[in-house]
PDB file of N, CA and C in Angstrom:
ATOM      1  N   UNK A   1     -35.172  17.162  18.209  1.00  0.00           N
ATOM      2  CA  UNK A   1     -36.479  16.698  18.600  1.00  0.00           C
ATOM      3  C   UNK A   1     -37.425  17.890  18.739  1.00  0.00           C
ATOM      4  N   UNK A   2     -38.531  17.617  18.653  1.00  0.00           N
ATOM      5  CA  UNK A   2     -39.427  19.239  18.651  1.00  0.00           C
ATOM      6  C   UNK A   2     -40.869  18.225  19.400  1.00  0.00           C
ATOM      7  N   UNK A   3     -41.513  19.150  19.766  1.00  0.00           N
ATOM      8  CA  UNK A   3     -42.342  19.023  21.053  1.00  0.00           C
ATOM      9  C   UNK A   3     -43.457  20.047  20.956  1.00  0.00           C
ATOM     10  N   UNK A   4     -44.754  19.298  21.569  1.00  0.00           N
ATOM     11  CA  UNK A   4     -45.442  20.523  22.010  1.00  0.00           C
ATOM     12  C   UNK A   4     -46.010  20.580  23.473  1.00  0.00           C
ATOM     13  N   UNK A   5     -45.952  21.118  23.736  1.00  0.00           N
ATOM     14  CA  UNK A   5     -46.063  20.994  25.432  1.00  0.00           C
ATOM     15  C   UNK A   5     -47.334  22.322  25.899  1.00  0.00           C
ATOM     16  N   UNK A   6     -47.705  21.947  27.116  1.00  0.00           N
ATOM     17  CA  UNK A   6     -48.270  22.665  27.697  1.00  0.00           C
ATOM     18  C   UNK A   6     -48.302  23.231  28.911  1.00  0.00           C
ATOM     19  N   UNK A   7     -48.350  24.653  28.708  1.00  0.00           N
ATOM     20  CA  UNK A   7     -47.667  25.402  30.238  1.00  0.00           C
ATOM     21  C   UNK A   7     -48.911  26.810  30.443  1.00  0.00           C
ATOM     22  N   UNK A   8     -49.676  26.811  31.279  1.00  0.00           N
ATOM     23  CA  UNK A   8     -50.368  28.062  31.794  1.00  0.00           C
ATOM     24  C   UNK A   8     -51.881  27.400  30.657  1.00  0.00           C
ATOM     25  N   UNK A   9     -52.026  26.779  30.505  1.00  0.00           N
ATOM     26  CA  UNK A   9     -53.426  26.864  29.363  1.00  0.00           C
ATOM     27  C   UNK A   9     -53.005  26.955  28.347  1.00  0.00           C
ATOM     28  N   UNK A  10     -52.051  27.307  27.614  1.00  0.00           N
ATOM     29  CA  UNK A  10     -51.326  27.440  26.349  1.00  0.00           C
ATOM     30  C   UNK A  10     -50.468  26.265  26.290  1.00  0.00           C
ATOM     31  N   UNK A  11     -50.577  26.340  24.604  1.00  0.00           N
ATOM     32  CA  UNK A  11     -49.796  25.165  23.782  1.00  0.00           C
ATOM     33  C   UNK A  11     -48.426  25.900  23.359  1.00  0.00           C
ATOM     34  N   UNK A  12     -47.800  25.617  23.329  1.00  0.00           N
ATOM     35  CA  UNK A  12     -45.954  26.145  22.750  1.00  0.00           C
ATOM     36  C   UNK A  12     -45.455  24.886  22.001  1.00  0.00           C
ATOM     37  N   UNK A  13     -44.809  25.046  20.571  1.00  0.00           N
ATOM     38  CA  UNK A  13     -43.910  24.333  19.836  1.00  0.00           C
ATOM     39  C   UNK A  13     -42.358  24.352  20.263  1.00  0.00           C
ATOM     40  N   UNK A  14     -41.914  23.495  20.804  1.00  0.00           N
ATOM     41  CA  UNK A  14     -40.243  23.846  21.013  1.00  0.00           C
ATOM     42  C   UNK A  14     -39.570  22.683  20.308  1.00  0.00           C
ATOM     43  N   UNK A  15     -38.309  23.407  20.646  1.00  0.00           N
ATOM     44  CA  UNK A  15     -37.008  22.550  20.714  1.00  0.00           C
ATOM     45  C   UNK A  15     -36.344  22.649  20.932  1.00  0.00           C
ATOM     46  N   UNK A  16     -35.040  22.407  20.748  1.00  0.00           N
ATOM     47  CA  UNK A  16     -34.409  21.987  21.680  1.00  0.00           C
ATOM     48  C   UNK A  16     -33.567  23.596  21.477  1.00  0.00           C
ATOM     49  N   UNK A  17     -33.374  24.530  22.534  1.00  0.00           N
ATOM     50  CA  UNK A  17     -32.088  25.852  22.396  1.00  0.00           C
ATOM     51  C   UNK A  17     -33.297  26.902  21.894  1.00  0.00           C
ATOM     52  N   UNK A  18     -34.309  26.307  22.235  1.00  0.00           N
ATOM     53  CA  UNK A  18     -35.169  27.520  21.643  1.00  0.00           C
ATOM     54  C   UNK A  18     -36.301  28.704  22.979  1.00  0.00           C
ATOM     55  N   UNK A  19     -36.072  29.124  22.736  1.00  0.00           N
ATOM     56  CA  UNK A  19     -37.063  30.565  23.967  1.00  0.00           C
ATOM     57  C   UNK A  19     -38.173  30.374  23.771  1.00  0.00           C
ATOM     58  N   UNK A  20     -38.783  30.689  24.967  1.00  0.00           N
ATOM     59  CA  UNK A  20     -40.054  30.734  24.836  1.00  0.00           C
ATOM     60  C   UNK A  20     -40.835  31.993  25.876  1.00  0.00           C
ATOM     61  N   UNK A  21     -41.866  31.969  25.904  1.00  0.00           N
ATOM     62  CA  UNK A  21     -42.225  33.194  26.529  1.00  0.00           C
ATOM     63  C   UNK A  21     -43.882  32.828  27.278  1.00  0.00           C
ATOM     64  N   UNK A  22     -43.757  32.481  28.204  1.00  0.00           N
ATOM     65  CA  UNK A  22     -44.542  31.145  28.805  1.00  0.00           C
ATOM     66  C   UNK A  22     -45.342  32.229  30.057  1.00  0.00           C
ATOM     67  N   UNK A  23     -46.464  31.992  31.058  1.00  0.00           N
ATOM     68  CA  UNK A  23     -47.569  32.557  31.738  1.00  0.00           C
ATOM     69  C   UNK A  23     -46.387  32.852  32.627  1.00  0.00           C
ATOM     70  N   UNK A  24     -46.697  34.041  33.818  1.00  0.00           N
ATOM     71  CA  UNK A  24     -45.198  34.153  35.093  1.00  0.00           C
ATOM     72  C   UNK A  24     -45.331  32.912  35.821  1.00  0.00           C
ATOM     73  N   UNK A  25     -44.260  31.985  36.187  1.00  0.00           N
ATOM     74  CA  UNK A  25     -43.804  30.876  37.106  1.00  0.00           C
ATOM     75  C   UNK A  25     -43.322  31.225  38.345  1.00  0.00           C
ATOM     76  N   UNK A  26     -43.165  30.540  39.176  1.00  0.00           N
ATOM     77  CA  UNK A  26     -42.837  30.675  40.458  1.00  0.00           C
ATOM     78  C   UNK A  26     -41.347  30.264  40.614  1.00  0.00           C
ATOM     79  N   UNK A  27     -40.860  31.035  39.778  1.00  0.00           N
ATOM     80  CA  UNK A  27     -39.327  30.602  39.997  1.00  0.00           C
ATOM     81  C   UNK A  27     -38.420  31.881  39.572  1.00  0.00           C
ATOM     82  N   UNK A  28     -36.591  31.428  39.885  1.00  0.00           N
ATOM     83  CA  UNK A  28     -35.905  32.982  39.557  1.00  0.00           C
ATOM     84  C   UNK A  28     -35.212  32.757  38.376  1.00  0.00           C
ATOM     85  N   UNK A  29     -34.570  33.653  38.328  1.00  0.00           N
ATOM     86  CA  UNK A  29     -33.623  33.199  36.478  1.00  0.00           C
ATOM     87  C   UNK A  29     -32.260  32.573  37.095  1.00  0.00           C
ATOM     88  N   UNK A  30     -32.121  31.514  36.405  1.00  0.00           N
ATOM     89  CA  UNK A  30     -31.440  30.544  36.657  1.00  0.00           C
ATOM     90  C   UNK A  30     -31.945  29.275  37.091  1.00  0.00           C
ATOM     91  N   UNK A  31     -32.850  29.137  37.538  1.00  0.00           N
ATOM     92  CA  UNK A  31     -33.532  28.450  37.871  1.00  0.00           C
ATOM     93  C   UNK A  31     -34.020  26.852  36.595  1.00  0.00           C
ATOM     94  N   UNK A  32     -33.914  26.053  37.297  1.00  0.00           N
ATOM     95  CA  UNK A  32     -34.423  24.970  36.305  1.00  0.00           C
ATOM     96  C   UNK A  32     -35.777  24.416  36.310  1.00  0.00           C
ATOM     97  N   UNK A  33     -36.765  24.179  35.532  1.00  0.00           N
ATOM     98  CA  UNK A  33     -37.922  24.075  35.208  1.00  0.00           C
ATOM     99  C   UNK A  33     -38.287  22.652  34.561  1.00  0.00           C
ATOM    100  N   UNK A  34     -39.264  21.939  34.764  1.00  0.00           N
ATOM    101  CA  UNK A  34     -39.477  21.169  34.014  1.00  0.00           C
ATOM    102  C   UNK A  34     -40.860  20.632  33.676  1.00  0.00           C
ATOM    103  N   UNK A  35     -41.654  20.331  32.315  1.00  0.00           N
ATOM    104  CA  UNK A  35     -42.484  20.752  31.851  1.00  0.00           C
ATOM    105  C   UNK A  35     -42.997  18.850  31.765  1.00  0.00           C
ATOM    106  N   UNK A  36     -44.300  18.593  32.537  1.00  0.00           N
ATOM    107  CA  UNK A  36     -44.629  17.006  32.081  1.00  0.00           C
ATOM    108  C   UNK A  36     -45.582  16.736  31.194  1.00  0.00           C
ATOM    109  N   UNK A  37     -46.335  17.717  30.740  1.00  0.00           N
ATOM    110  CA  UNK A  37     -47.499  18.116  29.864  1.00  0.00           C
ATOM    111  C   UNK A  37     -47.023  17.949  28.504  1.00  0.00           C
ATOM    112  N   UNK A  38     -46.974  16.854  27.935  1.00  0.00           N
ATOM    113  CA  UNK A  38     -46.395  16.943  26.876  1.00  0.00           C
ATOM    114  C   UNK A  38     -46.990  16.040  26.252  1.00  0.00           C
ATOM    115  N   UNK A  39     -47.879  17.421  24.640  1.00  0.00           N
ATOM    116  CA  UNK A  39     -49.213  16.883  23.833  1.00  0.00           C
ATOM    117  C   UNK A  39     -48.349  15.912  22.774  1.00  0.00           C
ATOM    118  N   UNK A  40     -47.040  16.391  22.011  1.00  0.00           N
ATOM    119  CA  UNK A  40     -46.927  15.493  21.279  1.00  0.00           C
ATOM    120  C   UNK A  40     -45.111  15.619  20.902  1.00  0.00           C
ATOM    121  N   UNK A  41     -44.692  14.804  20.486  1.00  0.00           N
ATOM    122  CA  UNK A  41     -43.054  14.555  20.521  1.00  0.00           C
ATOM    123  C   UNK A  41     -42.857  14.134  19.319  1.00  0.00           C
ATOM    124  N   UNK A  42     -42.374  14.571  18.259  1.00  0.00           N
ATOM    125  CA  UNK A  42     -41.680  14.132  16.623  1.00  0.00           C
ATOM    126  C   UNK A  42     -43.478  13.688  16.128  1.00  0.00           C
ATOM    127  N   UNK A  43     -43.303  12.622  16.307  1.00  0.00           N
ATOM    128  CA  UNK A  43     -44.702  12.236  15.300  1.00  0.00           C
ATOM    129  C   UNK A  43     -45.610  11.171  16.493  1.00  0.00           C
ATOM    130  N   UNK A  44     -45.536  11.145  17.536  1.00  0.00           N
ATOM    131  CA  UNK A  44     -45.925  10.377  18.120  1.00  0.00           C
ATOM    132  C   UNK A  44     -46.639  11.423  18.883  1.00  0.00           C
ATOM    133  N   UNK A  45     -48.191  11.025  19.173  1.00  0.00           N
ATOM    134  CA  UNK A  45     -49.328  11.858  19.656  1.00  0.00           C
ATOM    135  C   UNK A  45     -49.644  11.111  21.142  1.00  0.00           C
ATOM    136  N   UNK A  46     -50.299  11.681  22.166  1.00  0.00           N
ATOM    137  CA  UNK A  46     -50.277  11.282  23.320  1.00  0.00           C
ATOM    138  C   UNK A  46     -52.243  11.394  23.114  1.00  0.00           C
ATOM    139  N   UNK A  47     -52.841  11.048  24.448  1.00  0.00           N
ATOM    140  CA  UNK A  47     -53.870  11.404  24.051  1.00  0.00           C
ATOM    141  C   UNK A  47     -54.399  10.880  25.881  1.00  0.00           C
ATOM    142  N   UNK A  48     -54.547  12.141  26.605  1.00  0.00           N
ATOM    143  CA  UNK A  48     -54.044  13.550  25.929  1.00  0.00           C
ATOM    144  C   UNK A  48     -52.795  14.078  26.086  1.00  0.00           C
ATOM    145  N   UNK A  49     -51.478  13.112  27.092  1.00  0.00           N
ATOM    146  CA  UNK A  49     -50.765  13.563  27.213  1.00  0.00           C
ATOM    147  C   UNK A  49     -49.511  11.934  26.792  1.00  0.00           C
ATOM    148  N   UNK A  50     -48.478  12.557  26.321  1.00  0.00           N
ATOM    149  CA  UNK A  50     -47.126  11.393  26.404  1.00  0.00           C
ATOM    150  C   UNK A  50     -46.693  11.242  27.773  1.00  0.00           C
ATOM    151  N   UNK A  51     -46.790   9.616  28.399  1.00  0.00           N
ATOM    152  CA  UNK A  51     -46.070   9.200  29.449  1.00  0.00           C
ATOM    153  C   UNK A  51     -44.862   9.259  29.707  1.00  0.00           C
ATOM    154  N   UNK A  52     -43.892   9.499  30.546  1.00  0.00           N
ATOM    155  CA  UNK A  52     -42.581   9.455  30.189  1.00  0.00           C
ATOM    156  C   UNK A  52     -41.829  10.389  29.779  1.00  0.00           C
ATOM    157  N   UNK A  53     -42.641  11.391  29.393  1.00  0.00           N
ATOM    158  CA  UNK A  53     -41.590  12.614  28.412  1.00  0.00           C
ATOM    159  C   UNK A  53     -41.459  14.001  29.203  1.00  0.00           C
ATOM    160  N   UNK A  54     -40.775  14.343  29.241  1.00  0.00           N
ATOM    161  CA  UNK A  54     -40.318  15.423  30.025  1.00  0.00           C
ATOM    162  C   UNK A  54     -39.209  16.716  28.917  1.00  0.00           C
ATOM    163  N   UNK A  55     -39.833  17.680  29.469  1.00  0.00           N
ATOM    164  CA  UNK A  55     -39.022  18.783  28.492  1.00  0.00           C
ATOM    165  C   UNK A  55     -38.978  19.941  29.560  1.00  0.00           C
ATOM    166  N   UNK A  56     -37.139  19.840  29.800  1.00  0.00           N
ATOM    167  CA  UNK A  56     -36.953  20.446  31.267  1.00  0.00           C
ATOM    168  C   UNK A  56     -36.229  21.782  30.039  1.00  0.00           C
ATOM    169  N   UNK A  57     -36.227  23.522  30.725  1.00  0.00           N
ATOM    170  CA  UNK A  57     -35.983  24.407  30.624  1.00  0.00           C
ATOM    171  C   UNK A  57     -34.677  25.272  31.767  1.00  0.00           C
ATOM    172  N   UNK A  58     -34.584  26.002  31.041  1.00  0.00           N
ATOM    173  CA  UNK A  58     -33.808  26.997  32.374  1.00  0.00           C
ATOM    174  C   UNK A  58     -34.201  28.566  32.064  1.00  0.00           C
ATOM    175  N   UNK A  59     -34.830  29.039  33.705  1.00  0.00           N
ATOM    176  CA  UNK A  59     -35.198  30.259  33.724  1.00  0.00           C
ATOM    177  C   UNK A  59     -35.003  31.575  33.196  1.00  0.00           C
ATOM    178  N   UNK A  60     -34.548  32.383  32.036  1.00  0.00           N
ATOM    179  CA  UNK A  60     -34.147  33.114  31.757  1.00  0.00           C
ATOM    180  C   UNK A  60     -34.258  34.404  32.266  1.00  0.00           C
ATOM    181  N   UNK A  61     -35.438  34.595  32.312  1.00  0.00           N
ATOM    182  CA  UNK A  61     -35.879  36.287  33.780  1.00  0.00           C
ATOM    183  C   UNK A  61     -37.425  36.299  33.378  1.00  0.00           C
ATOM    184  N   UNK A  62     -37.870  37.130  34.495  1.00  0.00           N
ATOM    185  CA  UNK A  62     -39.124  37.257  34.341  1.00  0.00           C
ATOM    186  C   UNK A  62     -39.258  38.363  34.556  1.00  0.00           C
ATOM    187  N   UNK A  63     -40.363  38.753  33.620  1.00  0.00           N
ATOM    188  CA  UNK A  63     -40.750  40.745  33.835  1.00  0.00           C
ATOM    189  C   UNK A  63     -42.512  40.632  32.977  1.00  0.00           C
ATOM    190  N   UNK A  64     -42.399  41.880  32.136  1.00  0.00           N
ATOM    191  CA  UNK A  64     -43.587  42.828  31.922  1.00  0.00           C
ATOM    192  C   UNK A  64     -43.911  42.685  30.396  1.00  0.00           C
ATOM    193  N   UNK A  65     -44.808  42.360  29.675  1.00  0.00           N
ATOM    194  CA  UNK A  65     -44.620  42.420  28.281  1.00  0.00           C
ATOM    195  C   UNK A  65     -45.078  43.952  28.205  1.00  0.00           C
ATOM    196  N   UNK A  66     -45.047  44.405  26.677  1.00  0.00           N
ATOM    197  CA  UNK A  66     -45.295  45.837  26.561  1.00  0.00           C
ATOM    198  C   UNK A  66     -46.812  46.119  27.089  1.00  0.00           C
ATOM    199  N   UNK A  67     -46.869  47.499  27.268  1.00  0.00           N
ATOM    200  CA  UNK A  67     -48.058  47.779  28.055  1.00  0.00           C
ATOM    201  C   UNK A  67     -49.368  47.797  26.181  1.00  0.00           C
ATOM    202  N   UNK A  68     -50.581  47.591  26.674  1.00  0.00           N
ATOM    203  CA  UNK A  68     -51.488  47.356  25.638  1.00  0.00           C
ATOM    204  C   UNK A  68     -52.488  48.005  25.808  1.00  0.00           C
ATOM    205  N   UNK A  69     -52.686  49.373  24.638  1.00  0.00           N
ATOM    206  CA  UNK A  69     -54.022  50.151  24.759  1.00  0.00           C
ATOM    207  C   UNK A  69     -55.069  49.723  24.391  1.00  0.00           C
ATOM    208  N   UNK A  70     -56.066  50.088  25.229  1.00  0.00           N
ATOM    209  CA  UNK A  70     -57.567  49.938  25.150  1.00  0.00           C
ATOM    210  C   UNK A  70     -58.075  50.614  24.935  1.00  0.00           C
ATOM    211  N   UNK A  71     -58.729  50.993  23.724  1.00  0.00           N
ATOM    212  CA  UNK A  71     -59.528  52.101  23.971  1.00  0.00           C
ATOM    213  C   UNK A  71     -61.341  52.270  23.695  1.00  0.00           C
ATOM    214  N   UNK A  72     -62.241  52.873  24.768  1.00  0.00           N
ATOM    215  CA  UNK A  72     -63.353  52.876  24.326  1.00  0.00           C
ATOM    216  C   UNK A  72     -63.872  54.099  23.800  1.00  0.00           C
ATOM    217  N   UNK A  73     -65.052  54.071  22.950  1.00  0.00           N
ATOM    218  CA  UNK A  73     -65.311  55.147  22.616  1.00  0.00           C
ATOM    219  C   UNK A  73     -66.398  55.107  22.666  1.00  0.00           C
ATOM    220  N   UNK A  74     -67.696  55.888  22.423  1.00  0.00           N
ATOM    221  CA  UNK A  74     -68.521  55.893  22.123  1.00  0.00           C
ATOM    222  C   UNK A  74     -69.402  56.952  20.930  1.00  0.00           C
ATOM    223  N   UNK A  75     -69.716  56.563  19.874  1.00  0.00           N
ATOM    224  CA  UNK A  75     -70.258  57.604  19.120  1.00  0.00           C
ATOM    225  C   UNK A  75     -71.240  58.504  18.913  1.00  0.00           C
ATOM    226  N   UNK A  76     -70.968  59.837  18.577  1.00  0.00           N
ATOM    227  CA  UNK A  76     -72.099  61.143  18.622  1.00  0.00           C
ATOM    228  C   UNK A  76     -72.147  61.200  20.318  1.00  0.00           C
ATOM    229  N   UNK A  77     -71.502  61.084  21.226  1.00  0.00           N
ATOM    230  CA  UNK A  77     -71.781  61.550  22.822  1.00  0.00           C
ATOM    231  C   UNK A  77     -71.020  62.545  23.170  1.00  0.00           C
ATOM    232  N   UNK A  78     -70.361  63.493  22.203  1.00  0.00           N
ATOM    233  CA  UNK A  78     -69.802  64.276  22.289  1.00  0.00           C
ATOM    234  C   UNK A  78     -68.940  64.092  23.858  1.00  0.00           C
ATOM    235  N   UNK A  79     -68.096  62.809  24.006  1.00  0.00           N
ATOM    236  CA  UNK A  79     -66.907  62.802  25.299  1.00  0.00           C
ATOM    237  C   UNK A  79     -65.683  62.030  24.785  1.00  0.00           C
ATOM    238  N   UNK A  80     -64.604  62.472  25.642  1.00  0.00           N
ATOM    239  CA  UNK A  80     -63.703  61.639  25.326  1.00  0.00           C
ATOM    240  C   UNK A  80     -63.570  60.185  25.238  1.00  0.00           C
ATOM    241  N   UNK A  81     -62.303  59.808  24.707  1.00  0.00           N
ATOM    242  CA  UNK A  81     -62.027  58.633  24.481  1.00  0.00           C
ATOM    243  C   UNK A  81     -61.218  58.340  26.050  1.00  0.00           C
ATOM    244  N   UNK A  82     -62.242  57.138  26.199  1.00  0.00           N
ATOM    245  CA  UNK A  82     -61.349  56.404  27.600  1.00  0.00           C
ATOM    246  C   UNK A  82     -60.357  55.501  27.437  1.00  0.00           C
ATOM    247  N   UNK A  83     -59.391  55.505  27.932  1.00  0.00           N
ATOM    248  CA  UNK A  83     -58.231  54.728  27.835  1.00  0.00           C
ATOM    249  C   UNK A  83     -57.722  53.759  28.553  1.00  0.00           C
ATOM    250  N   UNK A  84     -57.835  52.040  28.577  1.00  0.00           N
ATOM    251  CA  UNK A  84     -56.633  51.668  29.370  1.00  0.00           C
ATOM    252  C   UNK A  84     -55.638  50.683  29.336  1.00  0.00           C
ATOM    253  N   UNK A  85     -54.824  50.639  30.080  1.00  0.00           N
ATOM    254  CA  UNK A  85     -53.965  49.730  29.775  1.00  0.00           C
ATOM    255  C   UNK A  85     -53.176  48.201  30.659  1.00  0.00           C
ATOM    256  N   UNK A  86     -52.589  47.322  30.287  1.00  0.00           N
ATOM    257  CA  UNK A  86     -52.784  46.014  30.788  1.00  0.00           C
ATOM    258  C   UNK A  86     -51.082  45.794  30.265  1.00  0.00           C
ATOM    259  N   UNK A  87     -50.106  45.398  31.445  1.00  0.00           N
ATOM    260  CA  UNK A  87     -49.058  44.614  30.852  1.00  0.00           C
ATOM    261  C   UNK A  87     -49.138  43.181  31.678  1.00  0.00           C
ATOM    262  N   UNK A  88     -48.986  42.309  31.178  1.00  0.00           N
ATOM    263  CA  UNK A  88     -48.821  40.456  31.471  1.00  0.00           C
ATOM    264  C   UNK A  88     -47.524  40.182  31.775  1.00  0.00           C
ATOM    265  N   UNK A  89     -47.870  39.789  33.170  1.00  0.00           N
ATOM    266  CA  UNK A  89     -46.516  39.255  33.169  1.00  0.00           C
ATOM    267  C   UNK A  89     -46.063  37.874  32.732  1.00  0.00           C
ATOM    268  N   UNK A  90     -44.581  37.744  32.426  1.00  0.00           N
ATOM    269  CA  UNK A  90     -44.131  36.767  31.786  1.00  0.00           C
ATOM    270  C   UNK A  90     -42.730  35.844  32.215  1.00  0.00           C
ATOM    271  N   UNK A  91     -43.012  34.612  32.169  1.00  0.00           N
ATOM    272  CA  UNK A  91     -41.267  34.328  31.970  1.00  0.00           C
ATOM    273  C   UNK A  91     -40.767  34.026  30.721  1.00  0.00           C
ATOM    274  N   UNK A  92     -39.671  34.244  30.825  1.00  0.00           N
ATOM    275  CA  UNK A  92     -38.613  33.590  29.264  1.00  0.00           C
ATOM    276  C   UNK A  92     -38.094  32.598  29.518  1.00  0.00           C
ATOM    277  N   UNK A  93     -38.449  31.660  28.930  1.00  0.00           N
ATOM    278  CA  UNK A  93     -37.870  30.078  29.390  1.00  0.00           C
ATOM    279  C   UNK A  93     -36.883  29.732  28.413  1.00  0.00           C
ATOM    280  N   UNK A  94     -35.732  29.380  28.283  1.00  0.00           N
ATOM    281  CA  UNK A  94     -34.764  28.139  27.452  1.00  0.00           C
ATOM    282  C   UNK A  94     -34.996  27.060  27.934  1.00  0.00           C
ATOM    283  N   UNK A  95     -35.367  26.239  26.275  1.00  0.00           N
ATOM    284  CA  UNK A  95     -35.486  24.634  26.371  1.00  0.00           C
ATOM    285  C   UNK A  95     -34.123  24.336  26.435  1.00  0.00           C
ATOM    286  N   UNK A  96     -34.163  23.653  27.381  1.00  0.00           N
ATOM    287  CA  UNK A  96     -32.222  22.521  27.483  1.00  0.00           C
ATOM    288  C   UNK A  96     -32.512  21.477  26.887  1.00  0.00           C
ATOM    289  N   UNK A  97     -33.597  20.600  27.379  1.00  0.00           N
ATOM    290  CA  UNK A  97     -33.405  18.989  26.931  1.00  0.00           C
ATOM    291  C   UNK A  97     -35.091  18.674  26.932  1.00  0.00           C
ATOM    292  N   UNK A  98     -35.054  18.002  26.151  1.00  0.00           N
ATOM    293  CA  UNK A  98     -36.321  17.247  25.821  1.00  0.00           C
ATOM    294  C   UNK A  98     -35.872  15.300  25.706  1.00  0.00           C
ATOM    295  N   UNK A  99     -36.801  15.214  26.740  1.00  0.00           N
ATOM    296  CA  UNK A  99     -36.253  13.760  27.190  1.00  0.00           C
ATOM    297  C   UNK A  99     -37.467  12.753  26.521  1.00  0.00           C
ATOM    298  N   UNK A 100     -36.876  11.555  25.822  1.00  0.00           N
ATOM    299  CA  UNK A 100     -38.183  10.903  25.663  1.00  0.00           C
ATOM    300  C   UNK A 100     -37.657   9.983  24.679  1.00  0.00           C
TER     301      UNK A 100
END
Protein backbone atom coordinates (compact mmCIF):
# COMPACT_ATOMS: atom_id res chain seq x y z
CA UNK A 1 0.00 0.00 0.00
CA UNK A 2 1.68 3.48 -0.48
CA UNK A 3 0.38 6.67 1.07
CA UNK A 4 0.89 10.20 1.33
CA UNK A 5 0.65 11.67 4.51
CA UNK A 6 1.34 14.70 6.28
CA UNK A 7 3.71 15.47 9.13
CA UNK A 8 5.33 19.08 10.17
CA UNK A 9 3.80 21.06 6.94
CA UNK A 10 5.35 18.60 4.63
CA UNK A 11 3.96 15.96 2.35
CA UNK A 12 6.01 12.42 2.43
CA UNK A 13 5.25 9.35 -0.02
CA UNK A 14 5.51 6.05 2.01
CA UNK A 15 5.13 2.60 2.43
CA UNK A 16 5.09 0.23 3.97
CA UNK A 17 9.25 -0.69 5.61
CA UNK A 18 10.19 2.48 4.24
CA UNK A 19 12.27 5.62 6.27
CA UNK A 20 11.55 8.66 6.36
CA UNK A 21 13.09 11.75 7.65
CA UNK A 22 10.20 13.84 9.07
CA UNK A 23 10.33 17.72 11.24
CA UNK A 24 11.93 16.69 15.22
CA UNK A 25 8.83 14.92 17.22
CA UNK A 26 8.35 14.70 20.68
CA UNK A 27 9.23 11.30 21.12
CA UNK A 28 12.43 8.68 21.79
CA UNK A 29 13.69 5.92 19.43
CA UNK A 30 11.67 3.18 19.92
CA UNK A 31 8.95 4.82 20.37
CA UNK A 32 5.65 4.33 18.32
CA UNK A 33 4.09 7.10 16.28
CA UNK A 34 1.12 7.47 14.47
CA UNK A 35 0.30 9.68 11.58
CA UNK A 36 -3.85 10.69 10.92
CA UNK A 37 -3.16 13.19 8.15
CA UNK A 38 -3.53 11.17 5.45
CA UNK A 39 -3.82 13.11 1.79
CA UNK A 40 -4.18 10.01 -0.20
CA UNK A 41 -3.99 5.97 -0.03
CA UNK A 42 -3.44 3.70 -3.47
CA UNK A 43 -5.80 5.70 -5.68
CA UNK A 44 -8.32 6.94 -3.45
CA UNK A 45 -8.00 10.88 -2.71
CA UNK A 46 -9.36 12.42 0.52
CA UNK A 47 -10.25 15.97 0.32
CA UNK A 48 -8.54 17.15 2.27
CA UNK A 49 -7.91 14.38 4.35
CA UNK A 50 -8.95 10.19 4.31
CA UNK A 51 -11.25 9.26 7.31
CA UNK A 52 -10.26 6.24 8.94
CA UNK A 53 -6.71 5.81 7.77
CA UNK A 54 -3.96 5.76 9.90
CA UNK A 55 -0.19 5.15 9.06
CA UNK A 56 1.48 4.30 12.41
CA UNK A 57 5.61 4.37 12.40
CA UNK A 58 8.36 3.45 14.87
CA UNK A 59 10.92 5.96 16.11
CA UNK A 60 14.21 5.34 14.75
CA UNK A 61 16.50 8.30 16.54
CA UNK A 62 16.53 11.72 16.34
CA UNK A 63 19.53 14.11 15.75
CA UNK A 64 21.12 16.92 13.37
CA UNK A 65 21.04 16.96 9.56
CA UNK A 66 24.40 18.16 8.05
CA UNK A 67 25.34 21.62 8.95
CA UNK A 68 24.45 24.17 5.71
CA UNK A 69 26.63 27.12 4.47
CA UNK A 70 25.48 30.46 3.92
CA UNK A 71 27.24 32.64 2.48
CA UNK A 72 26.97 36.51 1.91
CA UNK A 73 28.92 38.59 -0.03
CA UNK A 74 28.91 41.69 -1.26
CA UNK A 75 30.58 43.12 -4.44
CA UNK A 76 33.58 45.73 -5.07
CA UNK A 77 33.39 46.47 -0.91
CA UNK A 78 36.57 45.27 -0.67
CA UNK A 79 35.42 42.82 2.84
CA UNK A 80 35.10 39.51 3.58
CA UNK A 81 32.78 36.92 2.92
CA UNK A 82 30.33 36.35 5.89
CA UNK A 83 29.47 33.02 6.77
CA UNK A 84 26.71 31.01 8.38
CA UNK A 85 25.46 28.07 9.27
CA UNK A 86 22.04 26.15 10.21
CA UNK A 87 21.62 22.29 11.10
CA UNK A 88 17.61 21.04 11.38
CA UNK A 89 16.77 18.93 13.50
CA UNK A 90 15.21 15.70 12.55
CA UNK A 91 13.56 12.38 13.24
CA UNK A 92 13.94 9.09 11.25
CA UNK A 93 10.75 7.44 11.24
CA UNK A 94 9.98 3.57 9.99
CA UNK A 95 6.62 3.02 8.45
CA UNK A 96 5.24 -0.37 10.17
CA UNK A 97 1.65 -0.38 9.01
CA UNK A 98 -0.56 1.61 7.04
CA UNK A 99 -4.09 0.87 8.06
CA UNK A 100 -7.07 1.53 5.84
Amino acid sequence: MNAVVKVGGKQYYVTEGSEIFVEKLNAEAGDVVSFDQVLMLDSKIGSPYLEGVTVTGEVVKNGKQRKIRIYKYKNKSRSNRKTQGHRQPYTKVKITKING
